[in-house]
Protein backbone atom coordinates (compact mmCIF):
# COMPACT_ATOMS: atom_id res chain seq x y z
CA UNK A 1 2.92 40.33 -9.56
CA UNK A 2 1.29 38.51 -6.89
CA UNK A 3 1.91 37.89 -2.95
CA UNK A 4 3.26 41.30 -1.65
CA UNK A 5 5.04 40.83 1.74
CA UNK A 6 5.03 42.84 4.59
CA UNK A 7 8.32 44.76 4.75
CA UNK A 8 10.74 44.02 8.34
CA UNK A 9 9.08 45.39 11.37
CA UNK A 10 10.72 48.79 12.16
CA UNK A 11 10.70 47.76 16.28
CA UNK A 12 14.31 47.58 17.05
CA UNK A 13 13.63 44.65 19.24
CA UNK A 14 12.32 42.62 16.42
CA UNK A 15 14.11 43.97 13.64
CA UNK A 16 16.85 46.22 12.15
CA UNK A 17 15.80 50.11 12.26
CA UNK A 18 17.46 52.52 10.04
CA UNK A 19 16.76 56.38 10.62
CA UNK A 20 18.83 58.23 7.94
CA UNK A 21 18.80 61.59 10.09
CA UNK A 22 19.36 59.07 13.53
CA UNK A 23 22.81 61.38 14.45
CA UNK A 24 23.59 58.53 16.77
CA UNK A 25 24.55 56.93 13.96
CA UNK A 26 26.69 58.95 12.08
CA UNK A 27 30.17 57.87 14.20
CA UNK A 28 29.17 54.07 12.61
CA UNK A 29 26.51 53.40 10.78
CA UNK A 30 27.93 49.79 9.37
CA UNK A 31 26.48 47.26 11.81
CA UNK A 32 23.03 48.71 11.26
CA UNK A 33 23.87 48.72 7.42
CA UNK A 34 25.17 44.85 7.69
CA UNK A 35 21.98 44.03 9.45
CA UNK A 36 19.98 45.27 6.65
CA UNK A 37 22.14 43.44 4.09
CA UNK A 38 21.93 40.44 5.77
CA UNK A 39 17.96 40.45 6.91
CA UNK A 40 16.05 43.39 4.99
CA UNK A 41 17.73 43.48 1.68
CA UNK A 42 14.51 45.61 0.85
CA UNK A 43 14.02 47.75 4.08
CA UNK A 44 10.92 49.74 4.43
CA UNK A 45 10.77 53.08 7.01
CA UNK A 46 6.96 53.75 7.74
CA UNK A 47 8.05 56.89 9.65
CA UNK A 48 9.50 58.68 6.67
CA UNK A 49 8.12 56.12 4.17
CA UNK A 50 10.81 54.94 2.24
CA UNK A 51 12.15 51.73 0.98
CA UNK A 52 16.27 51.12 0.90
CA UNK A 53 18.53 48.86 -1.06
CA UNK A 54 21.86 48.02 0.60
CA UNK A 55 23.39 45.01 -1.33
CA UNK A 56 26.09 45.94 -3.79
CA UNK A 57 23.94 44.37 -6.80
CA UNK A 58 20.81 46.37 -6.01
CA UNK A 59 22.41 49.82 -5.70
CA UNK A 60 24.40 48.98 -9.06
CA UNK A 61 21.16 47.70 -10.34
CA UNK A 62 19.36 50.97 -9.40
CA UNK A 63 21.81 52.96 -10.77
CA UNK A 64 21.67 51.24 -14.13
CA UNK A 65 17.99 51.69 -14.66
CA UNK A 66 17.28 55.22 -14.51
CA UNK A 67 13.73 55.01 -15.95
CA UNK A 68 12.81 52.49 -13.55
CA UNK A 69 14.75 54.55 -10.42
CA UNK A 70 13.80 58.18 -11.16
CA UNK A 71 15.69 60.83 -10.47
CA UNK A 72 13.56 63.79 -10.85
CA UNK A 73 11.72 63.75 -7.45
CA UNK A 74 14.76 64.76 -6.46
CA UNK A 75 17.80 62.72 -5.12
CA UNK A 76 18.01 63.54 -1.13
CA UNK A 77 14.93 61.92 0.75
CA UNK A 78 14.09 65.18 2.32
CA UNK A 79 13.93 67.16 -0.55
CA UNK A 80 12.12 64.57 -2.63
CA UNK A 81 8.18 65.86 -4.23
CA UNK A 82 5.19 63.93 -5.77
CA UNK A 83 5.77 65.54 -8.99
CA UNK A 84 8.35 64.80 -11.50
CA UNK A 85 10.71 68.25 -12.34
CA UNK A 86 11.19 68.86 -15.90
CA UNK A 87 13.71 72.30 -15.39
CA UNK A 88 15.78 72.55 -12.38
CA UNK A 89 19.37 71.08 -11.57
CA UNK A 90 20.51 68.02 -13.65
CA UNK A 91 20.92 65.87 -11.17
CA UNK A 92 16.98 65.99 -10.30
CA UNK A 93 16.41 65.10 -13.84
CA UNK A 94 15.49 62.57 -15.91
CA UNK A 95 16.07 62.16 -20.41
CA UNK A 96 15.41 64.03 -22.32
CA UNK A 97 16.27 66.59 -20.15
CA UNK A 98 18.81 65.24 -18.45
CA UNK A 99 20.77 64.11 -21.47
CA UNK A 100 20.50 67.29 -23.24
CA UNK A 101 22.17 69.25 -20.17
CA UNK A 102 25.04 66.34 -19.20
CA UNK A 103 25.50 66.60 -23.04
CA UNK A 104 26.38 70.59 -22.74
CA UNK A 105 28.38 70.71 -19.23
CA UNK A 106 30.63 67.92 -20.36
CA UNK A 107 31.52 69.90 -23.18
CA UNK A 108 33.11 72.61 -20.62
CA UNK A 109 34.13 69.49 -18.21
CA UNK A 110 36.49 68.70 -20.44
CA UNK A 111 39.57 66.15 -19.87
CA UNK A 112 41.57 69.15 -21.13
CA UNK A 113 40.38 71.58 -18.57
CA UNK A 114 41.01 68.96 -15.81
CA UNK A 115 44.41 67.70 -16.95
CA UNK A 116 45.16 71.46 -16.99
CA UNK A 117 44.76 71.97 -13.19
CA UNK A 118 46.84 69.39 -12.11
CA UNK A 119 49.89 71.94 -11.54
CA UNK A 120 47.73 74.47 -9.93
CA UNK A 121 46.32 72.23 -7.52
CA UNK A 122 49.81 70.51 -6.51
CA UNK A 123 50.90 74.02 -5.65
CA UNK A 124 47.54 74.90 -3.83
CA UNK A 125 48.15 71.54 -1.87
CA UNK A 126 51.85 72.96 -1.24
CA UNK A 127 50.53 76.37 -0.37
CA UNK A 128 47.81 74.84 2.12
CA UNK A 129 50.51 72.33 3.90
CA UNK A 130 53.59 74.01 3.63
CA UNK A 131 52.75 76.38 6.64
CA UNK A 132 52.31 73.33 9.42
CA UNK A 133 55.47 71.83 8.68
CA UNK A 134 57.43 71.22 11.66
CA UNK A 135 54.34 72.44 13.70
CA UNK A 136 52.39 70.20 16.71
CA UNK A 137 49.31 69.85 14.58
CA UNK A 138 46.20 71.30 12.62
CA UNK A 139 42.84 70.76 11.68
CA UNK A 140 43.19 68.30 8.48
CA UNK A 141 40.07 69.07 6.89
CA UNK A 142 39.41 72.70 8.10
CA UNK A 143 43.22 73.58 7.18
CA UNK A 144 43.15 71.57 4.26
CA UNK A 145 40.50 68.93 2.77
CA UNK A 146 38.08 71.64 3.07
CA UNK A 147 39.82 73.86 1.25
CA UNK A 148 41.19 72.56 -1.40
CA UNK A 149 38.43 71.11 -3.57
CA UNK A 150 36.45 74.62 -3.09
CA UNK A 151 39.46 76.32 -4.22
CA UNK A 152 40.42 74.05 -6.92
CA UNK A 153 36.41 74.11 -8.01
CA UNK A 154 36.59 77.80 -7.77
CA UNK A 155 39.36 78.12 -10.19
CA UNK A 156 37.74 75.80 -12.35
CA UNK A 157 34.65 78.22 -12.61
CA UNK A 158 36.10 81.53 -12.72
CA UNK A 159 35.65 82.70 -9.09
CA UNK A 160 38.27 85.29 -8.21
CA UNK A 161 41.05 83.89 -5.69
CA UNK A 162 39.75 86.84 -2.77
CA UNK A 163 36.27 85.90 -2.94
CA UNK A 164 36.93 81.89 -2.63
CA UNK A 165 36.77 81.69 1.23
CA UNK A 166 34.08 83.92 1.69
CA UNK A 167 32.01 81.06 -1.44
CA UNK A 168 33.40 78.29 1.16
CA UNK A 169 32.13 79.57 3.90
CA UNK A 170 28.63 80.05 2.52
CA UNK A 171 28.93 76.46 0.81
CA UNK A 172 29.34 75.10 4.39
CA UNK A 173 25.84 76.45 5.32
CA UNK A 174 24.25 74.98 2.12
CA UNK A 175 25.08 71.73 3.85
CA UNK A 176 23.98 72.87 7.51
CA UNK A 177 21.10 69.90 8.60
CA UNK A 178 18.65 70.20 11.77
CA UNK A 179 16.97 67.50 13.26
CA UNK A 180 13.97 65.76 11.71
CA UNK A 181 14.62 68.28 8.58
CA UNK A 182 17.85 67.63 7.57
CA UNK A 183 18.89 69.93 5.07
CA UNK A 184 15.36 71.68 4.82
CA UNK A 185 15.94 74.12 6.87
CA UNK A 186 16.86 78.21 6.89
CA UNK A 187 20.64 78.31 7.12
CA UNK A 188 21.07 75.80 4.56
CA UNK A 189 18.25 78.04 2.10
CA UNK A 190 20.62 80.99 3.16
CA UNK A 191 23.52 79.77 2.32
CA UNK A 192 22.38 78.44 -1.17
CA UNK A 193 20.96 81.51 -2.00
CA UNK A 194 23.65 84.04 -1.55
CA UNK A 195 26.07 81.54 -3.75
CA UNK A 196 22.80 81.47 -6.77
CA UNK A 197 23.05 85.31 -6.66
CA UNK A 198 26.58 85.53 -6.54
CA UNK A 199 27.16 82.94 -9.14
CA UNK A 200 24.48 85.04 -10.82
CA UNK A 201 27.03 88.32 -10.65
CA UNK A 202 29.46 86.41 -12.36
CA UNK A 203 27.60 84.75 -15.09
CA UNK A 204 26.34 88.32 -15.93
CA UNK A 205 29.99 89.26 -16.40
CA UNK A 206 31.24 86.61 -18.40
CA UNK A 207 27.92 87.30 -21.00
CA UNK A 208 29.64 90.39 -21.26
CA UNK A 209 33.37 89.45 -20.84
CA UNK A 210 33.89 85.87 -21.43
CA UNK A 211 37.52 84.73 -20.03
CA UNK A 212 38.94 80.93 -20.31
CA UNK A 213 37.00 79.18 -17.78
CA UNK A 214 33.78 77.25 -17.14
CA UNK A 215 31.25 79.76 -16.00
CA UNK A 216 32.15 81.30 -20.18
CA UNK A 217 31.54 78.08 -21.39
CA UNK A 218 28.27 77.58 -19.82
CA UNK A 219 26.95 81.02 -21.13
CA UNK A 220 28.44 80.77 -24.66
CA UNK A 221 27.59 77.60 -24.98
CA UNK A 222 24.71 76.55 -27.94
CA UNK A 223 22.99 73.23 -27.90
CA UNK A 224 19.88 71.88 -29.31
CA UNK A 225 17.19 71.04 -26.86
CA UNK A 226 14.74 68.13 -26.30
CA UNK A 227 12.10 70.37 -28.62
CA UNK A 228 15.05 70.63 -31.20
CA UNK A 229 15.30 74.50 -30.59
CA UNK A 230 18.81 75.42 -30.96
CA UNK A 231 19.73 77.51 -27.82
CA UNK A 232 22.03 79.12 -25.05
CA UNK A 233 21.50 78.19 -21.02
CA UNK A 234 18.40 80.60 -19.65
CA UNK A 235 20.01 82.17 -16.52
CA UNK A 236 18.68 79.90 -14.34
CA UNK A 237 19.54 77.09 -16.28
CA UNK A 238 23.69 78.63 -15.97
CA UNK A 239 22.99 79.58 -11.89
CA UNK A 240 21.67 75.91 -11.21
CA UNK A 241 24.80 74.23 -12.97
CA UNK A 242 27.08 76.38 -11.26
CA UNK A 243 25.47 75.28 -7.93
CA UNK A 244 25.33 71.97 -8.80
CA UNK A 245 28.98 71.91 -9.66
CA UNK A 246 30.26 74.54 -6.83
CA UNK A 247 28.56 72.23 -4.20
CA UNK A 248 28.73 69.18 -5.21
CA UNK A 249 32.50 69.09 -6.30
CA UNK A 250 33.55 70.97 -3.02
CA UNK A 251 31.71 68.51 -0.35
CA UNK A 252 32.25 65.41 -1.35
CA UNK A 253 36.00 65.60 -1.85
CA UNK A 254 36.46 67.34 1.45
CA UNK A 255 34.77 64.52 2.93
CA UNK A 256 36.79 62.18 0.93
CA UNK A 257 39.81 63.80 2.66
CA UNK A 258 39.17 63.84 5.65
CA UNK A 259 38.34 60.04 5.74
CA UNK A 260 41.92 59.70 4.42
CA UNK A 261 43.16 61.62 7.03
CA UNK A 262 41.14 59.76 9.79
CA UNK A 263 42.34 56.09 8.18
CA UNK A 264 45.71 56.09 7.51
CA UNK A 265 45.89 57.32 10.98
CA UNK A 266 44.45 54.55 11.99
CA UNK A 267 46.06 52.15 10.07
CA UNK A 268 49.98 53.14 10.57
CA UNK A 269 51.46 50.41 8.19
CA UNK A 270 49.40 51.15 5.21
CA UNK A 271 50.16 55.03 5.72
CA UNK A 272 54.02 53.89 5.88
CA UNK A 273 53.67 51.82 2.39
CA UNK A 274 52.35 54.69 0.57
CA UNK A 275 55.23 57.11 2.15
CA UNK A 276 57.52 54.00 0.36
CA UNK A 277 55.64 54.15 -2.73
CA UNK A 278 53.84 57.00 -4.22
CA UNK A 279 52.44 54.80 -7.11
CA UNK A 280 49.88 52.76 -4.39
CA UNK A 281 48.10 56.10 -3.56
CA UNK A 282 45.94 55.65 -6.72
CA UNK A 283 43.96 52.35 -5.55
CA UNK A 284 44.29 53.50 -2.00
CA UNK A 285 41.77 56.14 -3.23
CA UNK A 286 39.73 53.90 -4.89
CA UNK A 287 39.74 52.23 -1.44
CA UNK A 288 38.80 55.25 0.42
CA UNK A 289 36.18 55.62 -1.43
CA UNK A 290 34.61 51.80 -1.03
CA UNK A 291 35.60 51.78 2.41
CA UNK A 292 33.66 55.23 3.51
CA UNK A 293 31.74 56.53 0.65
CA UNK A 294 31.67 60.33 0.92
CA UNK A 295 28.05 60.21 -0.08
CA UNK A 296 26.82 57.09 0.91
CA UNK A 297 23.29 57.34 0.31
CA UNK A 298 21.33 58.41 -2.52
CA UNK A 299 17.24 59.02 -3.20
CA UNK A 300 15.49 57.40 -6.47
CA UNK A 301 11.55 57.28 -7.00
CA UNK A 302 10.04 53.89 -8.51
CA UNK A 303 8.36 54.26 -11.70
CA UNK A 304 7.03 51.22 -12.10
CA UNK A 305 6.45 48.18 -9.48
CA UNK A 306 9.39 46.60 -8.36
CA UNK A 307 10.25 43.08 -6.50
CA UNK A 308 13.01 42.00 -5.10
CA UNK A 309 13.90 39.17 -2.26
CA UNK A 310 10.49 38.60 -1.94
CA UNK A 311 9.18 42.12 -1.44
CA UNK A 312 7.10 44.24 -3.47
CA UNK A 313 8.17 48.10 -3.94
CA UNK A 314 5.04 49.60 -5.13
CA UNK A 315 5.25 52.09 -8.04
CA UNK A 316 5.66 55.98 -6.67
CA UNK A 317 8.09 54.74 -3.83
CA UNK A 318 10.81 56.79 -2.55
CA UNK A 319 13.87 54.27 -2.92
CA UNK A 320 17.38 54.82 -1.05
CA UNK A 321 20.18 53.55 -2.40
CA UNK A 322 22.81 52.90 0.48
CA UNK A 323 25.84 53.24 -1.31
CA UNK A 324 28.00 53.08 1.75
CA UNK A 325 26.38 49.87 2.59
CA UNK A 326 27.26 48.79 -0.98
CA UNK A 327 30.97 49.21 -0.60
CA UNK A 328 31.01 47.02 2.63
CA UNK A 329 29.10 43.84 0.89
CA UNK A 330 31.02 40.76 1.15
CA UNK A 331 29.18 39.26 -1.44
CA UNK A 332 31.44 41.25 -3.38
CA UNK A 333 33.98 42.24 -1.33
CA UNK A 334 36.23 39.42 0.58
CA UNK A 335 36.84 40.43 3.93
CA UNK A 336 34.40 43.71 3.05
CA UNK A 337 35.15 45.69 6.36
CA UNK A 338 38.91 45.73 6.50
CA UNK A 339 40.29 48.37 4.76
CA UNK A 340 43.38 47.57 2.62
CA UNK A 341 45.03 50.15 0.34
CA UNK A 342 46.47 46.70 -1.83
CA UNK A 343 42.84 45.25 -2.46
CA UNK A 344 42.71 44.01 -5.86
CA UNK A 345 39.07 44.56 -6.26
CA UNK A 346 38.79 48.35 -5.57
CA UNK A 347 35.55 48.73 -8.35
CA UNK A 348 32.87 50.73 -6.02
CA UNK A 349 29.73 52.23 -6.45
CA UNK A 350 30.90 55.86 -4.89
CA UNK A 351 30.60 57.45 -8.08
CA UNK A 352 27.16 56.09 -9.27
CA UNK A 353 26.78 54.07 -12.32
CA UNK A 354 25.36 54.90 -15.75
CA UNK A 355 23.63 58.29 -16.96
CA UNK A 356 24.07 60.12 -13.52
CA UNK A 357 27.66 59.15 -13.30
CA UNK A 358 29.72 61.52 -11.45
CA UNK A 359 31.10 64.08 -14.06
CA UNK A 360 33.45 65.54 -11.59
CA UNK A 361 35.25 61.60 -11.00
CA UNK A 362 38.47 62.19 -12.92
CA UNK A 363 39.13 65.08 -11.14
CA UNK A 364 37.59 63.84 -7.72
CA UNK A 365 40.51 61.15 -7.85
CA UNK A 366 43.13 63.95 -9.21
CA UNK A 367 42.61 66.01 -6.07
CA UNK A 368 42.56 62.82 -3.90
CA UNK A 369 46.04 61.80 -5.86
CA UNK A 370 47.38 65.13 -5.51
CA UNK A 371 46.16 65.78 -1.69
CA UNK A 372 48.14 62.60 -0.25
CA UNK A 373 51.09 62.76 -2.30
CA UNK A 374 51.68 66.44 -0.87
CA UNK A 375 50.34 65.04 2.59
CA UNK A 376 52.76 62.42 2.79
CA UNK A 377 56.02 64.29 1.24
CA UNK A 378 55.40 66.82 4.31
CA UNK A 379 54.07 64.59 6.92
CA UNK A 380 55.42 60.61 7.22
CA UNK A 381 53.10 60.19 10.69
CA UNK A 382 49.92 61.82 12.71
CA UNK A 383 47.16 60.93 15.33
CA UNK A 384 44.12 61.93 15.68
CA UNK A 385 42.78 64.07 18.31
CA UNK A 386 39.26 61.82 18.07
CA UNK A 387 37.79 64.37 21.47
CA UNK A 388 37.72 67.26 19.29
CA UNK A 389 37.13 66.15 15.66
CA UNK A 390 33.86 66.62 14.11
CA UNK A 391 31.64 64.16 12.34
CA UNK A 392 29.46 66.03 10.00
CA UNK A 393 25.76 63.38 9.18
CA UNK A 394 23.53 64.35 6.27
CA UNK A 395 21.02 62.11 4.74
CA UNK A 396 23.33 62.02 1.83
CA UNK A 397 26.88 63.17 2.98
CA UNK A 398 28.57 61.65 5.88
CA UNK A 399 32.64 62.63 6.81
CA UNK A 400 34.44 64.52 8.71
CA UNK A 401 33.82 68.61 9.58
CA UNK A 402 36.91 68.65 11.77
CA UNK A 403 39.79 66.43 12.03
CA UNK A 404 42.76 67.65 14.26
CA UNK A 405 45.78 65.63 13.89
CA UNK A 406 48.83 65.57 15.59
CA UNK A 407 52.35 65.38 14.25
């Protein structure tokens, strides 16, 4: 390829600037998204030297061309390393590797073992709500949202029910961020390495005493790796999975939640037609998830050269996908940035696309069912006390840490 182009100029005055860790940005971040969209389709950032994609057909693109868009640098900008990983968590990893492992923990991610929860977590949602009925108001997300995926995750691994707010808590702190460093930083290391020796405890135990739940699976578990050695998990191999799926199906359907919470407050009427009919709360989740994407940006390193709109990429780029961005594209979306729970186009990039699509999905959008059905049996109307909630900002995760609402 020939005639490389100078990416936009990162001076605000004479073009769109995008800081991912900018926490000025993380009560709105769509104009500056739309901007990018509309006149850097392929942004660069010289300060942290990155390129991003923020049309819907670019991210899906990405997504669908994992060779090309690496994943084993890393997926979160600031963890992101010059060399490839060939062990580590699955989501930093590329096939063979990759598809051996997704292979193995779908086999203990089963549609069973999901369809199985749904009671439990209905009555954990009942447990969770029931106590604010006929109260002023409580913290949506610290009360609830929070809560309930960590719990429901918790179950799913084998944690016991007295230990699961003391894993929360230290959960929380995996996802603490600092300026300039995001999640870099020694609370977050803290926090993620008191849950990889816990979860080590327990994967110890069930080596010994296997019982019906996911952590067993993983260590029982045989599977023939990319050498074609016929094998069990090492015991980092089990920890990293269990980290992987402790953390990353407790935070993003937290955040999910709490976005519910904040827009159906904010749009009354749509709230009202899902108190009317249970059977719309479904494809308002879908919705949800186009309209605020829990994790709305994710990291990729080029493999080969790439252009698009008239920019080069060079190979051994970092590459964001802006997922969030994605799900506001009109080019897809009619009328992208209203949010309406009867859209008839409610397909999204939230999840990902291809081999790194979200394993946890069908239960993501169980919990999400399950959470407003309860919400809305107990509680027709709220506000939201916007002075005291919370925005929580990552690179990667943006939501809602606290969300008081009023009844």
């Amino acid at each position: 390829m020939t005639g490389t182009q100078t990416s936009t100029v990162e001076n605000p005055t004479e073009g769109p600037y995008w800081d991912p860790f900018d926490e000025s940005l993380k009560n709105d971040p769509h104009p500056i998204w739309r901007r990018l969209r509309e006149e850097a389709p392929v942004y660069h950032n010289e300060r942290y030297g990155f390129y991003a994609l923020s049309r819907y057909e670019d991210v899906e693109r990405a997504h669908r061309e994992p060779k090309r868009y690496s994943s084993a640098h890393a997926t979160v900008l600031e963890m992101m390393t010059d060399d490839a990983q060939r062990e580590g968590m699955m989501i930093f990893l590329d096939p063979p590797e990759h598809t051996v492992l997704r292979r193995l923990v779908s086999k203990a991610f089963t549609p069973r073992r999901v369809a199985s929860l749904e009671d439990e977590i209905r009555s954990l949602c009942a447990t969770l709500l029931d106590p604010f009925s006929g109260s002023s108001g409580f913290d949506y997300v610290q009360d609830f949202g929070a809560k309930l995926p960590a719990y429901v995750i918790a179950a799913l691994l084998g944690v016991p029910p007295s230990d699961r707010e003391t894993v929360r808590h230290h959960i929380d702190q995996m996802f603490h961020i600092e300026p300039e460093v995001g999640m870099v930083n020694e609370v977050s290391a803290g926090g993620t390495g008191w849950v990889a020796q816990y979860l080590d405890q327990l994967l110890d135990e069930r080596r010994i005493t296997p019982r019906d739940d996911m952590l067993s699976d993983l260590v029982q578990a045989e599977f023939t790796d990319q050498t074609g050695v016929t094998r069990r998990l090492t015991p980092r191999e089990s920890t990293e999975f269990g980290l992987l799926i402790i953390s990353a199906g407790t935070e993003t359907v937290a955040r999910l939640l709490g976005w519910a919470g904040l827009l159906l407050a904010d749009h009354p009427d749509q709230r009202a037609e899902l108190v009317g009919d249970a059977s719309l709360i479904p494809n308002a989740i879908e919705e949800l998830l186009r309209y605020e994407s829990p994790s709305p940006v994710q990291a990729r390193w080029l493999t080969e050269e790439v252009e698009l709109h008239g920019t080069v990429i060079p190979v051994d780029s970092k590459v964001l996908l802006l997922t969030g961005s994605a799900g506001r594209d009109g080019r897809v979306y009619p009328d992208a940035d209203r949010f309406d729970i009867l859209r008839d186009r409610t397909v999204h990039v939230a999840f990902g696309y291809g081999i790194h699509f979200c394993l946890g999905a069908a239960l993501a959008r169980m919990e999400g069912r399950l959470a407003l059905e309860e919400t809305l049996k107990r509680f027709q109307e709220w506000t939201v006390d916007k002075d005291l909630a919370v925005p929580l900002h990552t690179s990667t995760v943006r939501g809602y840490k606290e969300l008081p609402i009023l009844l």
